[in-house]
Protein backbone atom coordinates (compact mmCIF):
# COMPACT_ATOMS: atom_id res chain seq x y z
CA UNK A 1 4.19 7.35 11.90
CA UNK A 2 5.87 4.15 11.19
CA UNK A 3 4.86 1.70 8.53
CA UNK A 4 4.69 -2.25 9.82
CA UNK A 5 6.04 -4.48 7.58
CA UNK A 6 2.52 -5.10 6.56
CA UNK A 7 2.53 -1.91 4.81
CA UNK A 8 6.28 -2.43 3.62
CA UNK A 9 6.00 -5.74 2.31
CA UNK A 10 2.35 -5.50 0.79
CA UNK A 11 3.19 -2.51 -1.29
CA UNK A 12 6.05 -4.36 -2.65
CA UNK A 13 4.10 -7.26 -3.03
CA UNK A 14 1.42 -5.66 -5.04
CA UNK A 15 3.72 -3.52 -6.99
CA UNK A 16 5.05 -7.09 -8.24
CA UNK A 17 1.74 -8.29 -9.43
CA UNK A 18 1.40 -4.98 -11.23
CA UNK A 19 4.87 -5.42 -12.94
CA UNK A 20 4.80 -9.00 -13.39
CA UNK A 21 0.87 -10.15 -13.89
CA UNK A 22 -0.01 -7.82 -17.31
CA UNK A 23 -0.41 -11.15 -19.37
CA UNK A 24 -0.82 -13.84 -16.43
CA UNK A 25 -1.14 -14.02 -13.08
CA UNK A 26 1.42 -13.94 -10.77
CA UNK A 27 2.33 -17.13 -8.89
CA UNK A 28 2.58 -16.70 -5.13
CA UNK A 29 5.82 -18.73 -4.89
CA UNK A 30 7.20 -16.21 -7.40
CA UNK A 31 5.90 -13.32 -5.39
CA UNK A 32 7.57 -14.87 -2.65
CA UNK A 33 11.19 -15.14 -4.08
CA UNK A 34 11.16 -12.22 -6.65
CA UNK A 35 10.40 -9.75 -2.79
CA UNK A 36 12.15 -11.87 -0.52
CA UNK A 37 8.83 -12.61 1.33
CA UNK A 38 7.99 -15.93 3.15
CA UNK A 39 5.01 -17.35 1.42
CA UNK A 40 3.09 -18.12 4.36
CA UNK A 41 2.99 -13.98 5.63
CA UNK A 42 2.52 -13.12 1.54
CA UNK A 43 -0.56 -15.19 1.69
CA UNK A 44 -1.58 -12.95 4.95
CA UNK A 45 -1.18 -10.03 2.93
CA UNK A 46 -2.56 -10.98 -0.42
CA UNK A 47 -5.94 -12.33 1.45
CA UNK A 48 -5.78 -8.62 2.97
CA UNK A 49 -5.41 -7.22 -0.34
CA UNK A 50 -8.15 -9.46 -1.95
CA UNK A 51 -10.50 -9.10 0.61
CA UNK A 52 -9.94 -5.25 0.17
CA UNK A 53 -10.79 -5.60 -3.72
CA UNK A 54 -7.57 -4.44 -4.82
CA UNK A 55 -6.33 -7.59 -5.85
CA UNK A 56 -8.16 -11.07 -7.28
CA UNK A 57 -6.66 -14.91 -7.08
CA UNK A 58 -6.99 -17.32 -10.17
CA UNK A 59 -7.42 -20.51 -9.19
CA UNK A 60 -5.31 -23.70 -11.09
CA UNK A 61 -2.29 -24.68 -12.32
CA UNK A 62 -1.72 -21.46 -14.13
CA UNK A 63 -3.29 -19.52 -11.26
CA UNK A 64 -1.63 -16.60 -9.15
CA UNK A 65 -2.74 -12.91 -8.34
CA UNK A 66 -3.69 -10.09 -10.69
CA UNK A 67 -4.69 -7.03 -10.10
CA UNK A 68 -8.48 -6.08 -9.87
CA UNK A 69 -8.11 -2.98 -11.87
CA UNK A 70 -6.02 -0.97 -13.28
CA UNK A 71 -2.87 -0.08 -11.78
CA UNK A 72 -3.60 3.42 -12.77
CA UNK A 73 -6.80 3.38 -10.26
CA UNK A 74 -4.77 1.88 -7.68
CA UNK A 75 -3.28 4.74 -5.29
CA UNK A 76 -0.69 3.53 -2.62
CA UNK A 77 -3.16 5.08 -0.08
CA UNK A 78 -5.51 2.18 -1.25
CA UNK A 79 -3.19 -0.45 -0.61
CA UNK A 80 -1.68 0.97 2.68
CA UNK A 81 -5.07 1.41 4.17
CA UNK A 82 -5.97 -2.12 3.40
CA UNK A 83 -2.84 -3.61 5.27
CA UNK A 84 -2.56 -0.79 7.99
CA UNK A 85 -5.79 0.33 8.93
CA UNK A 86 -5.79 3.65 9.49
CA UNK A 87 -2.85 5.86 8.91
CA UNK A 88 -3.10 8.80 11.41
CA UNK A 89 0.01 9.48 12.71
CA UNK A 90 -1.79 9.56 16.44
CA UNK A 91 -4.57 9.13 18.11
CA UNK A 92 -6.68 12.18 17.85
CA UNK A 93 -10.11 12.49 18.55
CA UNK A 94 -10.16 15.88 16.09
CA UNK A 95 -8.28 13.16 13.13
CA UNK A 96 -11.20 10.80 13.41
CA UNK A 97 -14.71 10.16 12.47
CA UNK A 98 -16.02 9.47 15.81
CA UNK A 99 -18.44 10.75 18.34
CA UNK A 100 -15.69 10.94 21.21
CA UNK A 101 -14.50 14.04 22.44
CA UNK A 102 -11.15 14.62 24.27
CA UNK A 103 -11.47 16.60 27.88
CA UNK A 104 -8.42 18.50 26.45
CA UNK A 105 -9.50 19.26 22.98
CA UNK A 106 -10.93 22.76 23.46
CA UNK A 107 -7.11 23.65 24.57
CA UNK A 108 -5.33 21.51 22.88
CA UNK A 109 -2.61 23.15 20.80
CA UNK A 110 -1.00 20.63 19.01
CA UNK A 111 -4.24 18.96 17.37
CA UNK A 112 -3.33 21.19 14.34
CA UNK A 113 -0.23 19.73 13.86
CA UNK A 114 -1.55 16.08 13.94
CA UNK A 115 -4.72 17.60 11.33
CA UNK A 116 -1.49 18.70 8.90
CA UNK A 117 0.45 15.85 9.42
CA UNK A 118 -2.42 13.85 8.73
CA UNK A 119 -3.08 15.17 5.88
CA UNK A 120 0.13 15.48 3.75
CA UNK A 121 0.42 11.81 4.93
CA UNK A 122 -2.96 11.31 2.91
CA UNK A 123 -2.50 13.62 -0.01
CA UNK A 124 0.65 11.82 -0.64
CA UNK A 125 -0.22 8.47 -0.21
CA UNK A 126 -3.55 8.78 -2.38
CA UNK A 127 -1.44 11.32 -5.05
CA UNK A 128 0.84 7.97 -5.85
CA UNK A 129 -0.59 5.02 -8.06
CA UNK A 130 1.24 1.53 -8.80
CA UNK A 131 1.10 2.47 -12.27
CA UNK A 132 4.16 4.76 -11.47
CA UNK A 133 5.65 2.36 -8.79
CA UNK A 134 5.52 -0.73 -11.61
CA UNK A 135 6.96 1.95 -14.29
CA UNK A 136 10.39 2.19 -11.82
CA UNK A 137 10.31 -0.90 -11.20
CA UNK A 138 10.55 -2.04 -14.95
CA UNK A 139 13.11 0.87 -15.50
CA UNK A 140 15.50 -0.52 -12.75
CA UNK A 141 14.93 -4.02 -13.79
CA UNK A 142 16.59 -2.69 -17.28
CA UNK A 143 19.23 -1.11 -15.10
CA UNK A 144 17.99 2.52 -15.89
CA UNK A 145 17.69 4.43 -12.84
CA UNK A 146 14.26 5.02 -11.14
CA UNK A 147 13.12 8.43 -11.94
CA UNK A 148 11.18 9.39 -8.75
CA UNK A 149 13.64 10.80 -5.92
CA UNK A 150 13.25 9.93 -2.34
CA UNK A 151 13.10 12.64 0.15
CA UNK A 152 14.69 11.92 3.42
């Protein structure tokens, strides 16, 4: 499975309201330049985000984006789902929640290794909240560096 830059960028995106937006919200055009986003695809994702509930605009001078909870309720599952969609890594008739059947699924082998896949993708995803993201982000703004090691 492979991430769109809807995923990539949103994530970042909201990780910057959590960081950024604890005492006011987070101006779009500061979004923008802080992540290297245009504004106009930001705004794509943000509406994605607010429609989703994850995220709410304040209107006005002052105005921006916060966060509609807490970042510690906030999984990167949530946030990925809301840009993405669903993340199966294929399409699978055993993966979804559907009434389709596939003619090959009674002798299909491989179906449980799209069901694993699947699911490490999800128990990952969901076991990650932007509280954590916005706590390395702070930590390599102060040039410490980020505690949580990518595994390639």
């Amino acid at each position: 499975m492979k991430l769109s830059t809807k995923g990539r960028y949103g994530l970042r995106a909201i990780v910057d309201i959590a960081v950024f937006a604890e005492t006011e919200p987070a101006a779009v055009s500061a979004i923008s330049e802080r992540q290297d986003i245009s504004i106009r695809y930001l705004e794509q994702l943000l509406s994605k985000l607010r429609k989703a509930g994850l995220v709410r605009s304040i209107r006005g001078a002052q105005g921006g984006y916060v966060l509609s909870r807490s970042a510690k309720e906030i999984s990167v599952g949530d946030v990925l789902r809301a840009l993405e969609g669903d993340l199966t890594p294929v399409d699978c008739t055993e993966l979804t929640d559907t009434e389709e059947t596939c003619s090959s699924s009674k002798y299909c082998v491989t179906k449980t290794v799209w069901k694993r896949i699947n699911d490490s993708i999800a128990k990952t995803v969901d076991a990650i909240y932007l509280s954590e993201l916005a706590d390395e982000a702070k930590a390599v703004q102060q040039g410490k560096p980020a505690e949580r090691k990518c595994e390639r």
